[in-house]
N, C-alpha and C. Protein backbone atom coordinates (compact mmCIF):
# COMPACT_ATOMS: atom_id res chain seq x y z
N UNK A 1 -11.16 -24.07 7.00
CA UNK A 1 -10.64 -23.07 7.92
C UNK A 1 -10.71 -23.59 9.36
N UNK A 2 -12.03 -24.44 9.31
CA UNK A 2 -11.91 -24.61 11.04
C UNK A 2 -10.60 -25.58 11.36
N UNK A 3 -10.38 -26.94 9.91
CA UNK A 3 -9.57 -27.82 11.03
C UNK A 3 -8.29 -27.50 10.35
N UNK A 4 -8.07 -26.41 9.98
CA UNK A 4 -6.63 -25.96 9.80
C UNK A 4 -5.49 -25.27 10.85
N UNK A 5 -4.33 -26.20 10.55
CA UNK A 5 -3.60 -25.59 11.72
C UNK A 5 -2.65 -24.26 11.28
N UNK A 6 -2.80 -23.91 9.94
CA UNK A 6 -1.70 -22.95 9.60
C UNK A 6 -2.63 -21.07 9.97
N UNK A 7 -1.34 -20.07 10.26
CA UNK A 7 -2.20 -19.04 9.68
C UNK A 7 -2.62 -18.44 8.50
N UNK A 8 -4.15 -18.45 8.68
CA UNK A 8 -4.69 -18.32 6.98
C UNK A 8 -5.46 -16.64 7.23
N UNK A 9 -5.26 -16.76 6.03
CA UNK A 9 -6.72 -15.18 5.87
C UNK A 9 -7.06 -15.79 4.64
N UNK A 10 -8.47 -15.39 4.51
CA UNK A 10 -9.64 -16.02 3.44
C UNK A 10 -9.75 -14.56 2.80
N UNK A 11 -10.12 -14.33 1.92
CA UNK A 11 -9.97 -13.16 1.00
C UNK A 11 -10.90 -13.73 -0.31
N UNK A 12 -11.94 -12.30 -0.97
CA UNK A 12 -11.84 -12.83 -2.30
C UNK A 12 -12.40 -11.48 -3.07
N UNK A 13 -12.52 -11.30 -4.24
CA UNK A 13 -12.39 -10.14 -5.32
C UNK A 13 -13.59 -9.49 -5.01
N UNK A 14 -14.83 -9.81 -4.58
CA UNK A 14 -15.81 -8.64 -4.16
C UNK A 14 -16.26 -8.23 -2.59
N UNK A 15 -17.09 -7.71 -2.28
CA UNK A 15 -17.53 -7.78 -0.92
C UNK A 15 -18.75 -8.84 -0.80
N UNK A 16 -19.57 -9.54 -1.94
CA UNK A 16 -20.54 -10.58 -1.57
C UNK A 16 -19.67 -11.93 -1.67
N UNK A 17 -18.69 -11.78 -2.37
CA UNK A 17 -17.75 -13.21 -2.09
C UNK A 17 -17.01 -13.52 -0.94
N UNK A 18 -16.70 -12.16 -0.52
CA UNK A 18 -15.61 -12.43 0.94
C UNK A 18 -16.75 -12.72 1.91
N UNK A 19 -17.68 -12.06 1.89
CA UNK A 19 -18.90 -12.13 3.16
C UNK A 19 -19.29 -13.49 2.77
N UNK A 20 -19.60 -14.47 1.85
CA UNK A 20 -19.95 -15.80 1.62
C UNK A 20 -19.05 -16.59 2.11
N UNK A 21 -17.52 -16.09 1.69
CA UNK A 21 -16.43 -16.91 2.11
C UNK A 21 -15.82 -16.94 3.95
N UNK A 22 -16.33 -15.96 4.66
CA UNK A 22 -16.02 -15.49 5.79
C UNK A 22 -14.98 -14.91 5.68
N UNK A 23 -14.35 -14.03 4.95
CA UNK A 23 -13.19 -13.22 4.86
C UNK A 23 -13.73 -11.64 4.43
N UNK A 24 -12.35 -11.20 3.88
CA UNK A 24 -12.08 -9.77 3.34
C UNK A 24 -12.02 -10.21 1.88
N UNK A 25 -12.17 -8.78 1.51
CA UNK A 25 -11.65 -8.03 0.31
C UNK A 25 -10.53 -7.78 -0.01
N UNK A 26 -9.58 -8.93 -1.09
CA UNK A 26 -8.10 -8.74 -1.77
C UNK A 26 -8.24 -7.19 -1.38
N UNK A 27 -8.90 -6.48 -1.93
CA UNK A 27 -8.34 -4.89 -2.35
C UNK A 27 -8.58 -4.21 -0.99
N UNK A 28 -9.31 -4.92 0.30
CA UNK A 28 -8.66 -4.49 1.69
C UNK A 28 -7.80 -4.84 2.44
N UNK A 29 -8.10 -5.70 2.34
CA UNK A 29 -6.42 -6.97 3.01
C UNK A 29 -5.14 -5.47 2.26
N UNK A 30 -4.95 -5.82 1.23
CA UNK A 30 -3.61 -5.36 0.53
C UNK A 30 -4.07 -4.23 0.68
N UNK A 31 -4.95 -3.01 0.37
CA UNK A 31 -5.25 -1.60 0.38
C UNK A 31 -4.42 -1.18 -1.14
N UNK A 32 -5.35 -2.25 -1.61
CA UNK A 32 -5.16 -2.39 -3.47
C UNK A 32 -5.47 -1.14 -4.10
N UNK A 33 -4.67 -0.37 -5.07
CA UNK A 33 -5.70 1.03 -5.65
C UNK A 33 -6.68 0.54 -6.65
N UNK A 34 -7.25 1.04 -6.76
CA UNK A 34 -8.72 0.76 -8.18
C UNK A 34 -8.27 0.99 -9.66
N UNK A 35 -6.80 0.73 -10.17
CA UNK A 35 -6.34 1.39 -11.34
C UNK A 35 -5.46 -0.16 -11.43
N UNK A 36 -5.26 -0.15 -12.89
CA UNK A 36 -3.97 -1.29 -13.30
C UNK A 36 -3.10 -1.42 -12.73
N UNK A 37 -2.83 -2.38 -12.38
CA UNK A 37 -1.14 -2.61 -11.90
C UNK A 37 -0.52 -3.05 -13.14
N UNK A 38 0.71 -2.12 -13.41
CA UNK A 38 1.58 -2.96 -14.48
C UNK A 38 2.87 -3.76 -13.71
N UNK A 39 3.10 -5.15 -14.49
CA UNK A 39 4.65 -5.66 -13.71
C UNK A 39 5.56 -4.68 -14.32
N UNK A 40 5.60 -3.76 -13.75
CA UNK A 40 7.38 -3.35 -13.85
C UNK A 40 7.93 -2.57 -12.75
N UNK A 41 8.99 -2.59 -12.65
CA UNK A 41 9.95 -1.98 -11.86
C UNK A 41 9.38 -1.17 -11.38
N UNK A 42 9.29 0.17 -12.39
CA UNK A 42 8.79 1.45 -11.83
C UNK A 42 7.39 1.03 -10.91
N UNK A 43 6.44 0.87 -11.84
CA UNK A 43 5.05 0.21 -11.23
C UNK A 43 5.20 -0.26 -9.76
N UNK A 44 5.98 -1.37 -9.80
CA UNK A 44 6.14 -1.76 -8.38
C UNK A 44 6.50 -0.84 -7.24
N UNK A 45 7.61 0.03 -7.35
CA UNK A 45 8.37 1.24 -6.41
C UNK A 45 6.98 1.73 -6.43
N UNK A 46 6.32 2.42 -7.39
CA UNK A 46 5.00 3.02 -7.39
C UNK A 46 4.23 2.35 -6.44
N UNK A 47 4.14 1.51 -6.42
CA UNK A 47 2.65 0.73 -5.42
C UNK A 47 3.28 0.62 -4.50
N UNK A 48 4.54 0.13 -4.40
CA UNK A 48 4.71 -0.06 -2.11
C UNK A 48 4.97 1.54 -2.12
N UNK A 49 5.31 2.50 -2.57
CA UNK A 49 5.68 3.82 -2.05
C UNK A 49 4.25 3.86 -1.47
N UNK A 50 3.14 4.19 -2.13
CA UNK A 50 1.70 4.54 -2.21
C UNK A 50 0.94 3.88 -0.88
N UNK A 51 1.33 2.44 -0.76
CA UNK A 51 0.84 1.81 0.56
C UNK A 51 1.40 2.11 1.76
N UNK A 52 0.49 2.70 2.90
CA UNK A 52 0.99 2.67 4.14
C UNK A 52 -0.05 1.49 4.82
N UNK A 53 0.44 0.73 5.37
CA UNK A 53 -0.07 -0.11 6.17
C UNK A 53 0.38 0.38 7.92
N UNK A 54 -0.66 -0.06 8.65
CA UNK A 54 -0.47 -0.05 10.14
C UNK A 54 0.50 -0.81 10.57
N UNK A 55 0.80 -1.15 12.04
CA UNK A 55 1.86 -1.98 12.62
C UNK A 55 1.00 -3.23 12.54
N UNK A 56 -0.14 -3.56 12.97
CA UNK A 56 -0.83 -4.73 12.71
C UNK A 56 -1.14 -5.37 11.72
N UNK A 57 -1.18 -4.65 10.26
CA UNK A 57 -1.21 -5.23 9.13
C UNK A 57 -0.11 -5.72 8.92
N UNK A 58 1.18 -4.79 9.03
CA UNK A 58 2.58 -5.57 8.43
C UNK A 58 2.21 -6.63 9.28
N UNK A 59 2.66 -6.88 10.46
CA UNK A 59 2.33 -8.12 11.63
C UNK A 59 1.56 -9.59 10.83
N UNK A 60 0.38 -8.88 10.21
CA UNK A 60 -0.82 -10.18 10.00
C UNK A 60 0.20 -10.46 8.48
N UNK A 61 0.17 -9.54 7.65
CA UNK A 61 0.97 -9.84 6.38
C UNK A 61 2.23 -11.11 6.67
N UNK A 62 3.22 -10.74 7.39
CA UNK A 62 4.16 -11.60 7.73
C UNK A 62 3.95 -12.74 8.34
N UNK A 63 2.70 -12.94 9.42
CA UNK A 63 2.34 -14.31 10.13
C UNK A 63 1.73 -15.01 9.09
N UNK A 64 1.08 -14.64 8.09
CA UNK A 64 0.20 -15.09 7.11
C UNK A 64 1.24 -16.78 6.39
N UNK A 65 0.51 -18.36 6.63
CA UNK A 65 1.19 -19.06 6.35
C UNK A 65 0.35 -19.72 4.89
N UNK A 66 -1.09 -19.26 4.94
CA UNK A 66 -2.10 -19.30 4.00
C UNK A 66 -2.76 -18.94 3.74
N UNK A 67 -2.84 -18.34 2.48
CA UNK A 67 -3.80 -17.05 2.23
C UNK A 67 -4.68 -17.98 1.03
N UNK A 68 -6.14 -17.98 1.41
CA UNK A 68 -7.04 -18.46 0.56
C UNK A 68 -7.91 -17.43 -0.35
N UNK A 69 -8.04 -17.57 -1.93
CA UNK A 69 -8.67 -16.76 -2.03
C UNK A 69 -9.28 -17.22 -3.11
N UNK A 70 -11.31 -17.17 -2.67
CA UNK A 70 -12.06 -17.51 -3.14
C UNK A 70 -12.14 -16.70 -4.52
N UNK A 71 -13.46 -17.57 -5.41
CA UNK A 71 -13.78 -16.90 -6.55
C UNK A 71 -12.56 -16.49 -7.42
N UNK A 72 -11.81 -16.90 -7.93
CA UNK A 72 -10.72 -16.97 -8.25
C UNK A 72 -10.99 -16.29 -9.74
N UNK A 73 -11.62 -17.26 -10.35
CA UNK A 73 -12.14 -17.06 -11.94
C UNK A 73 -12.17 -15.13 -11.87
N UNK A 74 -12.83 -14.27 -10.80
CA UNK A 74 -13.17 -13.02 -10.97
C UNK A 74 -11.91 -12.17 -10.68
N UNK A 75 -10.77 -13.21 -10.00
CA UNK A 75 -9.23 -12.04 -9.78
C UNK A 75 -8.54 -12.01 -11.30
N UNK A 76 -8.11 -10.25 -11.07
CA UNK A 76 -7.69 -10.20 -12.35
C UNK A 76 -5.90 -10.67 -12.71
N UNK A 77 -5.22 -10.66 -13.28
CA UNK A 77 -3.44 -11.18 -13.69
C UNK A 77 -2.84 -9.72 -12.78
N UNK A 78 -3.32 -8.46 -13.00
CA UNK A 78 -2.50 -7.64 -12.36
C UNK A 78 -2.67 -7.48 -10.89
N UNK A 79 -4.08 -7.86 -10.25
CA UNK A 79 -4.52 -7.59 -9.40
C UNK A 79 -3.43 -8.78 -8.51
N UNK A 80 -3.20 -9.66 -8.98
CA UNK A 80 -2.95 -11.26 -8.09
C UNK A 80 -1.14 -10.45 -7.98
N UNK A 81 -0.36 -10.23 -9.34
CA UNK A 81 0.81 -9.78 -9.32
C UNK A 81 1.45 -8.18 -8.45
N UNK A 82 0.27 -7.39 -8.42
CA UNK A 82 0.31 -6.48 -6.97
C UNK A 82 0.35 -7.23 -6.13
N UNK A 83 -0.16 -8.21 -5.76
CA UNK A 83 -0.81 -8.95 -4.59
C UNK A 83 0.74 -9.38 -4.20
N UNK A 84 1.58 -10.17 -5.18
CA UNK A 84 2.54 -11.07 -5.25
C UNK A 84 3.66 -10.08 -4.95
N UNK A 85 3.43 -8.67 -5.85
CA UNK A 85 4.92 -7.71 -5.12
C UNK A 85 4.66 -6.85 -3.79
N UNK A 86 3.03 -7.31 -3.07
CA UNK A 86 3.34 -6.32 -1.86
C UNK A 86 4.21 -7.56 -0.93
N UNK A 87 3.11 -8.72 -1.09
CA UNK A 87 3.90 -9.78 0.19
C UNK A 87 5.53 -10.22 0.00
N UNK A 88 5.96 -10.09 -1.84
CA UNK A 88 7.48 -10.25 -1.08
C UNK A 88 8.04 -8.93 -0.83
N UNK A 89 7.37 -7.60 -0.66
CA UNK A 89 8.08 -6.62 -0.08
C UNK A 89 7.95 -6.99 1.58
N UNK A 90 6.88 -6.87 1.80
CA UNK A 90 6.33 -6.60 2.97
C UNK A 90 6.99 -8.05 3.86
N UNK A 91 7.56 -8.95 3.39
CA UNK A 91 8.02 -10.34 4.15
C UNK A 91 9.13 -10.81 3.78
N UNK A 92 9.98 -9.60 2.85
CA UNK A 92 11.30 -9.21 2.87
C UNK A 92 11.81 -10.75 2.38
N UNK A 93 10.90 -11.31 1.74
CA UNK A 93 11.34 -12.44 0.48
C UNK A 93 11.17 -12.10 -1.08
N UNK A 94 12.21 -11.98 -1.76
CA UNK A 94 11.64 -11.40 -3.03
C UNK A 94 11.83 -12.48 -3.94
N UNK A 95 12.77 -13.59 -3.19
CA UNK A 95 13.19 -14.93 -4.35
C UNK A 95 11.61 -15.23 -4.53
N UNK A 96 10.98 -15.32 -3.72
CA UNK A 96 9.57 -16.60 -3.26
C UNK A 96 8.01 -16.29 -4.33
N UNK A 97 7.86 -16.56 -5.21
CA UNK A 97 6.36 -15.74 -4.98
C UNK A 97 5.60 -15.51 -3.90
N UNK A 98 4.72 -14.77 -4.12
CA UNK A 98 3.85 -14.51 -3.04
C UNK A 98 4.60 -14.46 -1.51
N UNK A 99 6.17 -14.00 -1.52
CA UNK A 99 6.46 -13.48 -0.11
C UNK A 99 7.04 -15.44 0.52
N UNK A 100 6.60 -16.17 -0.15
CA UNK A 100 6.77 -17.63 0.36
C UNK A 100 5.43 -17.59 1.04
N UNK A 101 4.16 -17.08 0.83
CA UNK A 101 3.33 -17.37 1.51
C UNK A 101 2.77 -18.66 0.28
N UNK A 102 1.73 -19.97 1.25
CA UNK A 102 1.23 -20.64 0.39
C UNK A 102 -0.18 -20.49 -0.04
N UNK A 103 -0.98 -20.34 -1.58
CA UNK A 103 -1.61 -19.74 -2.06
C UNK A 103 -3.07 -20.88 -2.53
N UNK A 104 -4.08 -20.88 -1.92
CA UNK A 104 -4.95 -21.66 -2.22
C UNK A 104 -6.09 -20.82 -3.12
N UNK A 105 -6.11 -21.41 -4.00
CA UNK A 105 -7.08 -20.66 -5.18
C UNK A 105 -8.39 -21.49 -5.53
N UNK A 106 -9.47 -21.01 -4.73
CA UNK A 106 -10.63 -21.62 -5.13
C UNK A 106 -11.76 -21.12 -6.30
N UNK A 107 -12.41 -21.84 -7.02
CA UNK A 107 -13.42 -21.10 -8.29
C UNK A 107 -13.52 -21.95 -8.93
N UNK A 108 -14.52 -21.42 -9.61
CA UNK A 108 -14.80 -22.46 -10.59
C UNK A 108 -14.72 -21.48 -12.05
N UNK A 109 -13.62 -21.74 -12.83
CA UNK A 109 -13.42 -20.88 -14.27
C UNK A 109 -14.21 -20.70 -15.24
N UNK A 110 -15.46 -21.80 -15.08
CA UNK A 110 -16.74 -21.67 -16.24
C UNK A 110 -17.66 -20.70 -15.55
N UNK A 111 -17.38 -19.84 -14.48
CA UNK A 111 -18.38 -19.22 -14.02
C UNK A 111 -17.74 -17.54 -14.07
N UNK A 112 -17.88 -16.59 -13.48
CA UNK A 112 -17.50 -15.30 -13.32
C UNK A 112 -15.94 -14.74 -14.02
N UNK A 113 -15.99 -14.22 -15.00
CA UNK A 113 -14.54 -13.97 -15.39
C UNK A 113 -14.36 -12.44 -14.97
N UNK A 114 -13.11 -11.85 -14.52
CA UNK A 114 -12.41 -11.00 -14.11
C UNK A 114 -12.93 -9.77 -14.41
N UNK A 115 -13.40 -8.78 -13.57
CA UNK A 115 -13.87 -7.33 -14.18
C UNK A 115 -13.07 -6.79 -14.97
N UNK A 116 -12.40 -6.09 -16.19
CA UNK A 116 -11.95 -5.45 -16.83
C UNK A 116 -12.40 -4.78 -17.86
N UNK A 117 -12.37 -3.20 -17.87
CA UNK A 117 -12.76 -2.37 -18.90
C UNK A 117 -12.39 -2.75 -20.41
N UNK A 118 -12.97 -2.28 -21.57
CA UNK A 118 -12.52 -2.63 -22.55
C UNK A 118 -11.17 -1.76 -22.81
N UNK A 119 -11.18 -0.29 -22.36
CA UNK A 119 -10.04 0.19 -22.20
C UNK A 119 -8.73 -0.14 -21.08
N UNK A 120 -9.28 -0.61 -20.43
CA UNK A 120 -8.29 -1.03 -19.71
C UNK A 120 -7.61 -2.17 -20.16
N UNK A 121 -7.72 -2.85 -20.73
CA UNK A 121 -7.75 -4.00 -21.57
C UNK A 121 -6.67 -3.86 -22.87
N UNK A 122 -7.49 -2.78 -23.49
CA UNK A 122 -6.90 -2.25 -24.68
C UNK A 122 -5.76 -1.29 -24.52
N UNK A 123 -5.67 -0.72 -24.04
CA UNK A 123 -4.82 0.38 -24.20
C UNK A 123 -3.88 0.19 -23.02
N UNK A 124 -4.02 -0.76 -22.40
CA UNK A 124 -2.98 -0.72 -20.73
C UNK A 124 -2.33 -2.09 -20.61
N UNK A 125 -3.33 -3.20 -20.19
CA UNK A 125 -2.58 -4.82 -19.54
C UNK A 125 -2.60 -6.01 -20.89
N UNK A 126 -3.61 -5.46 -22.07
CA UNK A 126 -2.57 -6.30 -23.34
C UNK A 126 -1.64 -6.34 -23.52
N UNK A 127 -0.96 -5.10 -23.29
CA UNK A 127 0.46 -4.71 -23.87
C UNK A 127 1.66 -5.41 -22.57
N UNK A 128 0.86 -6.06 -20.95
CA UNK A 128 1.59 -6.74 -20.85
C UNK A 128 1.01 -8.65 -19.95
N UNK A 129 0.16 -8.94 -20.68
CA UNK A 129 -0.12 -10.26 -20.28
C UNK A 129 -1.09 -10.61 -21.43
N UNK A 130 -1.98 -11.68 -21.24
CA UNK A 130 -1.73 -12.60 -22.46
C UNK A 130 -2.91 -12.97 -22.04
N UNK A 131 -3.94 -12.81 -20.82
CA UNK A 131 -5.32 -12.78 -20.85
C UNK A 131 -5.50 -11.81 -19.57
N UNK A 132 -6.90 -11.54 -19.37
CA UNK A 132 -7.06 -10.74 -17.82
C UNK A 132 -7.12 -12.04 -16.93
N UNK A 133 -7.55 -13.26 -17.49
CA UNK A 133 -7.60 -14.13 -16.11
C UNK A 133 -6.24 -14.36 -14.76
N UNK A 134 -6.27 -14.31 -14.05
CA UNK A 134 -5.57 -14.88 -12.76
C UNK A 134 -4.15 -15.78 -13.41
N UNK A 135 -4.64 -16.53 -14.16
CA UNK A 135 -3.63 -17.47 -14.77
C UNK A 135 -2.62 -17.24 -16.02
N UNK A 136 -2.96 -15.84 -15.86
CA UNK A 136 -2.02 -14.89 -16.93
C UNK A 136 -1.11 -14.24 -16.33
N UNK A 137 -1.07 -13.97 -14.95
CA UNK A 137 -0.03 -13.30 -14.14
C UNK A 137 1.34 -13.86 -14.33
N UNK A 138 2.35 -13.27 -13.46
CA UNK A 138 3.83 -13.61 -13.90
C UNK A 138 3.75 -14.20 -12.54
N UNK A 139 3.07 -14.16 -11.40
CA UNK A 139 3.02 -14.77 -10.25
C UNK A 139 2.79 -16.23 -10.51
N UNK A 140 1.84 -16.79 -11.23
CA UNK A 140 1.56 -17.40 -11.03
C UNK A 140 2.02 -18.46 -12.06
N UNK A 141 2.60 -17.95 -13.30
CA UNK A 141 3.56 -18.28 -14.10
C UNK A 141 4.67 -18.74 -13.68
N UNK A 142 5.57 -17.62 -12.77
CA UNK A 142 6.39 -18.14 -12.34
C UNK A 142 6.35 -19.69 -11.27
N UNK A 143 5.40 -19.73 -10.56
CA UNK A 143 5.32 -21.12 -9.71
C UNK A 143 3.76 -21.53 -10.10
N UNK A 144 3.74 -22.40 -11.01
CA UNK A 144 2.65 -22.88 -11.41
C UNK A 144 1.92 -24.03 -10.36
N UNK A 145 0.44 -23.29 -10.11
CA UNK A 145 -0.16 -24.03 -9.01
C UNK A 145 -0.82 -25.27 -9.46
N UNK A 146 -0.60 -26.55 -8.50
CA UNK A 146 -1.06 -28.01 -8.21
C UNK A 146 -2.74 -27.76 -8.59
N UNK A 147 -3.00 -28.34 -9.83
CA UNK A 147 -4.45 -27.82 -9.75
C UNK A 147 -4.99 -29.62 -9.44
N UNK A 148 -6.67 -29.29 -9.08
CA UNK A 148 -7.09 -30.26 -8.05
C UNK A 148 -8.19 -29.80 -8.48
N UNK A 149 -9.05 -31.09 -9.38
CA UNK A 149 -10.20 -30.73 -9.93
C UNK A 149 -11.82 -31.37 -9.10
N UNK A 150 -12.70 -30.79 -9.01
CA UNK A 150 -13.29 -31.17 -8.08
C UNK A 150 -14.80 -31.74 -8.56
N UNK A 151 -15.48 -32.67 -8.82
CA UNK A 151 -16.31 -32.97 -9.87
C UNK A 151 -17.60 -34.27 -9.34
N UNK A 152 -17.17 -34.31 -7.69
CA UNK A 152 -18.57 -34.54 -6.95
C UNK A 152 -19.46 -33.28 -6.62
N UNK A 153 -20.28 -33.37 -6.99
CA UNK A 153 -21.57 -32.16 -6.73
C UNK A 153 -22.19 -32.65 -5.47
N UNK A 154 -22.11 -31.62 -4.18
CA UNK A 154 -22.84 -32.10 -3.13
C UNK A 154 -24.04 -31.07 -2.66
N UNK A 155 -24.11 -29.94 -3.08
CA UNK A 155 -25.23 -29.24 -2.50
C UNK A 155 -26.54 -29.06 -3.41
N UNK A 156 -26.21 -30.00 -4.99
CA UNK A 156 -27.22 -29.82 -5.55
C UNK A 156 -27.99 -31.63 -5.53
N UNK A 157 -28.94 -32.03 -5.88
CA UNK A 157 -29.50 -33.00 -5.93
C UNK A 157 -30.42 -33.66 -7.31
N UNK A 158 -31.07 -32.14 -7.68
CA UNK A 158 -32.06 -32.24 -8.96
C UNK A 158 -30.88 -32.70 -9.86
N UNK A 159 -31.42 -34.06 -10.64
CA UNK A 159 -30.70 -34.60 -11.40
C UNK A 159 -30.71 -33.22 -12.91
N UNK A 160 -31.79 -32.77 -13.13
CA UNK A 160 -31.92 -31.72 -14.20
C UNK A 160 -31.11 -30.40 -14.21
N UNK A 161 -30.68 -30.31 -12.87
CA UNK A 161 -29.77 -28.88 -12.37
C UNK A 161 -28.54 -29.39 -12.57
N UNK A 162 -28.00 -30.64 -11.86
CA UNK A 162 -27.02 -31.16 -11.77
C UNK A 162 -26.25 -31.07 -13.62
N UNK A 163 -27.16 -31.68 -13.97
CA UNK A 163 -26.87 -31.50 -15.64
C UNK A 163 -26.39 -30.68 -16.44
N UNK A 164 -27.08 -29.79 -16.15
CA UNK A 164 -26.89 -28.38 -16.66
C UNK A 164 -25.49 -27.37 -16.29
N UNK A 165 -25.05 -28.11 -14.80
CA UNK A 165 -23.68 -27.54 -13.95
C UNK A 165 -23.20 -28.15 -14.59
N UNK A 166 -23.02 -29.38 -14.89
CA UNK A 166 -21.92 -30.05 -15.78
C UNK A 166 -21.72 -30.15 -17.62
């Protein structure tokens, strides 16, 4: 973040991850509701009707050239695909995912997987994706992200810890 020249917002799925990460909360940034998002049509009209944003949010939404968002493994497929139909409403790109904003996804996938109820699960977003992880979305389906695996360990040292991470 410091030696970056683009505009970014750092974001990530709880309030102890964004406060670790120096950002917000996906579900404040966007003013996400606490219920499923389904991809469809209706769904979508449903969620931008429902959002009012300020003049400064649309503003930051549209300057936004990189949106980072930590802990990745814990965002859920519907949560990322709300995410994906507010910014191309709100930046009046609908060809683009994510609005044409560019999308840096940090986590590590052997660690924290996605909050989801067993009912919510069952009876709601089976019926339209193919896991709860992040990488089940149609966002992210549709433009499949450059993954970049990362496999120097620098903040640990104990050869016995180190082990065990890997």
């Amino acid at each position: 973040v410091e030696h970056a020249s683009k505009n970014m917002v750092v974001a990530a799925p709880t309030g102890v991850a964004a406060i670790n990460a120096g950002g917000v909360t996906l579900h404040s940034l966007f003013q996400l509701p606490f219920y499923p998002f389904l991809p469809t049509d209706n769904n979508r009209q449903e969620l931008l009707s429902k959002i009012r944003y300020q003049k400064q949010r649309i503003q930051l939404l549209r300057k936004i050239e990189l949106l980072v968002i930590d802990e990745i493994s814990m965002v859920r497929c519907d949560v990322l695909d709300a995410i994906d139909t507010i910014l191309r409403s709100v930046r009046r790109n609908h060809s683009s995912p994510f609005g044409g904003v560019q999308v840096l996804f940090i986590g590590d996938l052997y660690q924290l997987p996605p909050v989801v109820t067993r009912n919510e699960w069952d009876e709601v977003l089976s019926n339209y994706y193919e896991s709860p992880f992040f990488f089940a979305s149609n966002a992210v389906k549709e433009q499949m992200p450059l993954l970049i695996e990362l496999n120097k360990i620098y903040r640990q040292k104990e050869e016995s810890f180190v082990s065990l991470l890997n």
